[in-house]
Every structure is written in C-alpha cells, then in structure tokens.
PDB file of N, CA and C in Angstrom:
ATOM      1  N   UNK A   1     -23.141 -42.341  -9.414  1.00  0.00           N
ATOM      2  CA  UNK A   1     -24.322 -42.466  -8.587  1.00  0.00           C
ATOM      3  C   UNK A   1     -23.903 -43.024  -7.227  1.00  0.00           C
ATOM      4  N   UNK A   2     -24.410 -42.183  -6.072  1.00  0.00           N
ATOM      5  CA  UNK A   2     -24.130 -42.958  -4.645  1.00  0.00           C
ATOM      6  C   UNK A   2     -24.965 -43.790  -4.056  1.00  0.00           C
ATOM      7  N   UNK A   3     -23.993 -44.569  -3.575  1.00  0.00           N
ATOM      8  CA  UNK A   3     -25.556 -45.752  -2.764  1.00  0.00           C
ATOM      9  C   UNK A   3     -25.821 -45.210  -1.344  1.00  0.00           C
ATOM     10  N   UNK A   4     -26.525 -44.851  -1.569  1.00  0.00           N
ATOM     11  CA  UNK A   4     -27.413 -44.068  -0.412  1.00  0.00           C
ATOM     12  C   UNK A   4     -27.234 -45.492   1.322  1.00  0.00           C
ATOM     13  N   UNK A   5     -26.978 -45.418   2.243  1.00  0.00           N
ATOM     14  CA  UNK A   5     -26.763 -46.118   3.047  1.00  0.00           C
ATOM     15  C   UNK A   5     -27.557 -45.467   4.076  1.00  0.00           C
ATOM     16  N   UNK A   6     -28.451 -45.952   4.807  1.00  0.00           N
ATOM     17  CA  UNK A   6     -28.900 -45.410   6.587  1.00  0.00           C
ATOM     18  C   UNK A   6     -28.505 -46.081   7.512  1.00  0.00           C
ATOM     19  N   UNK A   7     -28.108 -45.886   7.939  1.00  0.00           N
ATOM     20  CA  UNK A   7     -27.849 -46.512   9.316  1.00  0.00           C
ATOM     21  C   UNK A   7     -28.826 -46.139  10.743  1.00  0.00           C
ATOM     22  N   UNK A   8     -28.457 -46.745  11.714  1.00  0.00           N
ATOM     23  CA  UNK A   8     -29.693 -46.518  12.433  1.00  0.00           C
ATOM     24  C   UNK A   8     -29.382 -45.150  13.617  1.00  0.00           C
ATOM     25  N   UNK A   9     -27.768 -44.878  13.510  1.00  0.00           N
ATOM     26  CA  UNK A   9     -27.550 -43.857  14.192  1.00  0.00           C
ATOM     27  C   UNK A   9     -28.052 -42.251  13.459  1.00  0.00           C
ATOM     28  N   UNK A  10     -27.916 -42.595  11.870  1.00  0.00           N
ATOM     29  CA  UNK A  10     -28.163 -41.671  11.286  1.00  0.00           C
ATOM     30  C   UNK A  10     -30.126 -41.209  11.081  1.00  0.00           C
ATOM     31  N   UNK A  11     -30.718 -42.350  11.344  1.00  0.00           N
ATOM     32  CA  UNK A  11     -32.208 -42.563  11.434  1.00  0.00           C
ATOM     33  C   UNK A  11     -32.537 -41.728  13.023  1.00  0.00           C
ATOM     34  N   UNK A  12     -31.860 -42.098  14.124  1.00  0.00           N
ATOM     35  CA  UNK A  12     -32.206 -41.620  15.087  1.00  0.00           C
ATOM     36  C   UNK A  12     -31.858 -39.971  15.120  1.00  0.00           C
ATOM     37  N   UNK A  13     -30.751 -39.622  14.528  1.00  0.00           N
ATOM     38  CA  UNK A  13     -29.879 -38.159  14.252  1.00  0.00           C
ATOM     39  C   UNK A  13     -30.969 -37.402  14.159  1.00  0.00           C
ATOM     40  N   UNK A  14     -31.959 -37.742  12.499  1.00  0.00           N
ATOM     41  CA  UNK A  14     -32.857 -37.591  11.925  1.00  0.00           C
ATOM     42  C   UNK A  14     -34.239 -37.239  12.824  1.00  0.00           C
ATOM     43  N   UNK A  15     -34.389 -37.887  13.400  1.00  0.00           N
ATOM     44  CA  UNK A  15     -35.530 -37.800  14.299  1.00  0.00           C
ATOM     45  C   UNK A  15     -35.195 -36.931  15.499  1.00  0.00           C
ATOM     46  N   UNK A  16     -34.147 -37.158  16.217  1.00  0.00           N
ATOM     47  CA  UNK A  16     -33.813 -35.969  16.988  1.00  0.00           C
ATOM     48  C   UNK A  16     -33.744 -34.775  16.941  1.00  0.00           C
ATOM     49  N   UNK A  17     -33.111 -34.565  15.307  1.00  0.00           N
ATOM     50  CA  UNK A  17     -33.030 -33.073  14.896  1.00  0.00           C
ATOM     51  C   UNK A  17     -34.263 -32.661  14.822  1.00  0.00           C
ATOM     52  N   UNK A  18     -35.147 -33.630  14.029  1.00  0.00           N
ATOM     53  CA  UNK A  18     -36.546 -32.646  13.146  1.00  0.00           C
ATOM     54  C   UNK A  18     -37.256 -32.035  14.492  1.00  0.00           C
ATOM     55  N   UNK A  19     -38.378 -31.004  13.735  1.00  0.00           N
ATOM     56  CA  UNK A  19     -39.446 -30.293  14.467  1.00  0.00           C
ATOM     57  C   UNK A  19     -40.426 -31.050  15.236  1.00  0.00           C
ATOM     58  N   UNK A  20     -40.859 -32.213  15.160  1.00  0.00           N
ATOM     59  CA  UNK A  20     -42.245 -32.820  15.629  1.00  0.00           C
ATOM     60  C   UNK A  20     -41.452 -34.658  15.664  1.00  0.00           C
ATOM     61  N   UNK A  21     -40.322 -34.705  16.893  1.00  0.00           N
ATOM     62  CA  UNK A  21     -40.155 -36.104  16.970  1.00  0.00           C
ATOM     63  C   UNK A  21     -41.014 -36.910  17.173  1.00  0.00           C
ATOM     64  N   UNK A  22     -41.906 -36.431  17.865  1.00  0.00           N
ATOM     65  CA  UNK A  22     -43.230 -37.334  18.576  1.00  0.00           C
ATOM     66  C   UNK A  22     -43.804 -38.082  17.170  1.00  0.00           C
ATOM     67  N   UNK A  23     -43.862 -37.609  16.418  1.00  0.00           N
ATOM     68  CA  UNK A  23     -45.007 -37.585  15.250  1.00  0.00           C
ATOM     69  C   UNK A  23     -43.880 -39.390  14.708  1.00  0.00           C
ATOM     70  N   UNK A  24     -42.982 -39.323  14.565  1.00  0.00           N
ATOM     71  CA  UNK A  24     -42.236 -40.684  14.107  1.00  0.00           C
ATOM     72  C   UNK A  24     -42.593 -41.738  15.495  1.00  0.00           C
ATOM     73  N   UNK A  25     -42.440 -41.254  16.852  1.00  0.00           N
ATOM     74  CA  UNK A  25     -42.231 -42.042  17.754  1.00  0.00           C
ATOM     75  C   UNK A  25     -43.423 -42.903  18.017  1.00  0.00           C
ATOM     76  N   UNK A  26     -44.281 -41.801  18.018  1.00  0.00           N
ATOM     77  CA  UNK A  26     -46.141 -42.480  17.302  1.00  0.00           C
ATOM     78  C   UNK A  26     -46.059 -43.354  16.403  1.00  0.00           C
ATOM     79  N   UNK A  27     -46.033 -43.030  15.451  1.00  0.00           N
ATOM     80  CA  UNK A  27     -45.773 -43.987  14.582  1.00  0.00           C
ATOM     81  C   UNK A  27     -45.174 -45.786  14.412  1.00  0.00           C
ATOM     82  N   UNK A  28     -44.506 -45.427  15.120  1.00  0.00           N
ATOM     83  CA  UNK A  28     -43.233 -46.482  15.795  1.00  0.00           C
ATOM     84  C   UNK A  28     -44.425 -47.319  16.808  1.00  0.00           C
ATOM     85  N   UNK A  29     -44.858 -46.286  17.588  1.00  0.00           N
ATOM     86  CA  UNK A  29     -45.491 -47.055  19.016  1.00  0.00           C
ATOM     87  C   UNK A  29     -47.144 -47.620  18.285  1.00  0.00           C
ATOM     88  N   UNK A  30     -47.359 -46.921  17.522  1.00  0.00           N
ATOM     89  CA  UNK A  30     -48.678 -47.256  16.750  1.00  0.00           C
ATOM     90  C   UNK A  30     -48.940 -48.467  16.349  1.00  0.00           C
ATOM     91  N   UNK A  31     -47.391 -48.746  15.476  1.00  0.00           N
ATOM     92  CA  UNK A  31     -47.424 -49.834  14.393  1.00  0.00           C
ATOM     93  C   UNK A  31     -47.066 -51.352  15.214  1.00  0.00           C
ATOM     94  N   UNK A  32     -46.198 -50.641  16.433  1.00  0.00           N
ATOM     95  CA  UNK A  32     -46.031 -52.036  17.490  1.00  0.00           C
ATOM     96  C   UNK A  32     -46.869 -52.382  17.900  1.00  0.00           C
ATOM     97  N   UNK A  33     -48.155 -51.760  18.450  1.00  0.00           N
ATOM     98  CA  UNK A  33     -49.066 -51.767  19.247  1.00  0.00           C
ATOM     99  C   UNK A  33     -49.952 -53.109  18.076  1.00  0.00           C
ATOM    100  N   UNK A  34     -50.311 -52.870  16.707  1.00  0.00           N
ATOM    101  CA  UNK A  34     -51.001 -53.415  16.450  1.00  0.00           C
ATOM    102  C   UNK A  34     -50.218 -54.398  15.635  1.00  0.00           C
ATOM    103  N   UNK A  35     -48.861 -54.654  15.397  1.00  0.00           N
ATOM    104  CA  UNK A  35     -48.901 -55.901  15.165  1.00  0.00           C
ATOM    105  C   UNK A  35     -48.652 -56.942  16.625  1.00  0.00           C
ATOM    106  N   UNK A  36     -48.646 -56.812  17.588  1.00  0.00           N
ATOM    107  CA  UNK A  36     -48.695 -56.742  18.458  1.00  0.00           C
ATOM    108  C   UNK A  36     -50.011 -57.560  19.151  1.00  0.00           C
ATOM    109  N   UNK A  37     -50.953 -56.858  18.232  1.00  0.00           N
ATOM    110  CA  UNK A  37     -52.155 -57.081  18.808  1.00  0.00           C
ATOM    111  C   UNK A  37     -52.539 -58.094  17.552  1.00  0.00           C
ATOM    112  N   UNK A  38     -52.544 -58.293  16.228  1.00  0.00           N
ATOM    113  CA  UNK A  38     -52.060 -59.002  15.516  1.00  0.00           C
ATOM    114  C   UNK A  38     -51.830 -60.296  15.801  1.00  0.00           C
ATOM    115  N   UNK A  39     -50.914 -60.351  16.266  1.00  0.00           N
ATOM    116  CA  UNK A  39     -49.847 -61.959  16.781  1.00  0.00           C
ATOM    117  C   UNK A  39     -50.726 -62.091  18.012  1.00  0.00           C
ATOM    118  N   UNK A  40     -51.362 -61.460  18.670  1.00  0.00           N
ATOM    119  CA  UNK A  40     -52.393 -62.371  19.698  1.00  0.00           C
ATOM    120  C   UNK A  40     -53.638 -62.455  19.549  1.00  0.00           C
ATOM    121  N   UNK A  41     -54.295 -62.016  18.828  1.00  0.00           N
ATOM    122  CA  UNK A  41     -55.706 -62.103  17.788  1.00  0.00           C
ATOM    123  C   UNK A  41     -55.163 -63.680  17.580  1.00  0.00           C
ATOM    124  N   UNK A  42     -54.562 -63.534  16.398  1.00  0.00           N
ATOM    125  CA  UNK A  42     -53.633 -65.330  15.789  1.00  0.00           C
ATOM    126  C   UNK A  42     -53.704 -66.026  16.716  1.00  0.00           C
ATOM    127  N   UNK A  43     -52.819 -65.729  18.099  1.00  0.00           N
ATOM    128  CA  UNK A  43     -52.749 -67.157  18.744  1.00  0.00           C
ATOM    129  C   UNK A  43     -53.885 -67.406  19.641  1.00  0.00           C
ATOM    130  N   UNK A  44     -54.933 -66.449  19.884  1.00  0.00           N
ATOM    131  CA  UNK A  44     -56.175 -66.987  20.483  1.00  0.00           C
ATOM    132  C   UNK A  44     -56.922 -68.073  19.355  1.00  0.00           C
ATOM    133  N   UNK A  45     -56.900 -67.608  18.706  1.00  0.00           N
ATOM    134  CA  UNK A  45     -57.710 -67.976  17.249  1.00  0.00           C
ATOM    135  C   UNK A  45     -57.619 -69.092  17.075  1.00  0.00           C
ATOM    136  N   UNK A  46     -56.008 -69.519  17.240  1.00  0.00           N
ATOM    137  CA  UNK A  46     -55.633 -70.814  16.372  1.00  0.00           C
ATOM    138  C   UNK A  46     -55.394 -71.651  17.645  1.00  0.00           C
ATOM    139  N   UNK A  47     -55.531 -71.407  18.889  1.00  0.00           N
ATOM    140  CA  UNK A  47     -56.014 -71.778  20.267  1.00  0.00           C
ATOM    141  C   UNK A  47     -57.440 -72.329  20.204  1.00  0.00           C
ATOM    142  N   UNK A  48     -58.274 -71.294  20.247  1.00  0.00           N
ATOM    143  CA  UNK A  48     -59.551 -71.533  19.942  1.00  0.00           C
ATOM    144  C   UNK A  48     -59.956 -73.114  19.010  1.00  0.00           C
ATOM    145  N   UNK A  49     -59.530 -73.158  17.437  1.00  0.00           N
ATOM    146  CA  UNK A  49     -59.821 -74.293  16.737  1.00  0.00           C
ATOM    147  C   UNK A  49     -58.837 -75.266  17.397  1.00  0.00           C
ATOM    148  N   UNK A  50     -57.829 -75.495  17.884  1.00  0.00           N
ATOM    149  CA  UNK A  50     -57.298 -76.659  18.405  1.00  0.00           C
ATOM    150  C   UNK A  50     -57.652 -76.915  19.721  1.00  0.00           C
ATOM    151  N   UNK A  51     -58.814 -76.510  20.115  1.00  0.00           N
ATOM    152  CA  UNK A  51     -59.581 -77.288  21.108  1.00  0.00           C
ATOM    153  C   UNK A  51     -58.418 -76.694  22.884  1.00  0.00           C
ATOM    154  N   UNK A  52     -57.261 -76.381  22.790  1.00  0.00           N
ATOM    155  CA  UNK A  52     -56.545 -75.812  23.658  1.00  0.00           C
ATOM    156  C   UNK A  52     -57.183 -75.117  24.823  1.00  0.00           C
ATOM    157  N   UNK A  53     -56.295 -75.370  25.788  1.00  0.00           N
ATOM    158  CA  UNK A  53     -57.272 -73.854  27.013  1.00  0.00           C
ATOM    159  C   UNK A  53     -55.771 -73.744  27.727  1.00  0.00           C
ATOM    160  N   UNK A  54     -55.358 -72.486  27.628  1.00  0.00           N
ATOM    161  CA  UNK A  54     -54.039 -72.269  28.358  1.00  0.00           C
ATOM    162  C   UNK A  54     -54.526 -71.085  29.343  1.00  0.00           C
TER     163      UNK A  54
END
C-alpha cells in the first residue's frame, strides 16, 4: 500500500492542469473571505462587551 503524499507543488500542478481553475480559486477566495469576516465579527463583539472603543 502507498502513502499517498501532496505536496503543494503537486496541488497547484492539479489546478493548473484541470478544465475550470477558477472554480478551486473561488473556493479558496470564498472560504478566506469569510473566515476572515469571522475573526472580525469576534473581535468587534468581544470589543463591544469589554467596554473598549478602538
């Protein structure tokens, strides 16, 4: 049995070759976007109850 290994040159290979790169790069930009948005939801929030004003 082989242990399957990715690397990140071989991840990008992958995406370069296929038919519809956009469709991963979305993805990518999607998922940043909202944790993103995530982690500053949080720090207003926890701004907000500690009385803070930055």
């Amino acid at each position: 049995m082989e242990l399957l290994v990715i690397t990140g040159t071989g991840i990008a290979e992958k995406v370069a070759n296929s038919l519809n790169p956009w469709i991963y790069l979305s993805i990518i930009l999607i998922s940043a976007v909202l944790i993103a948005g995530r982690y500053i939801f949080n720090r207003i929030v926890m701004n907000q109850k500690s009385g803070k004003k930055h």
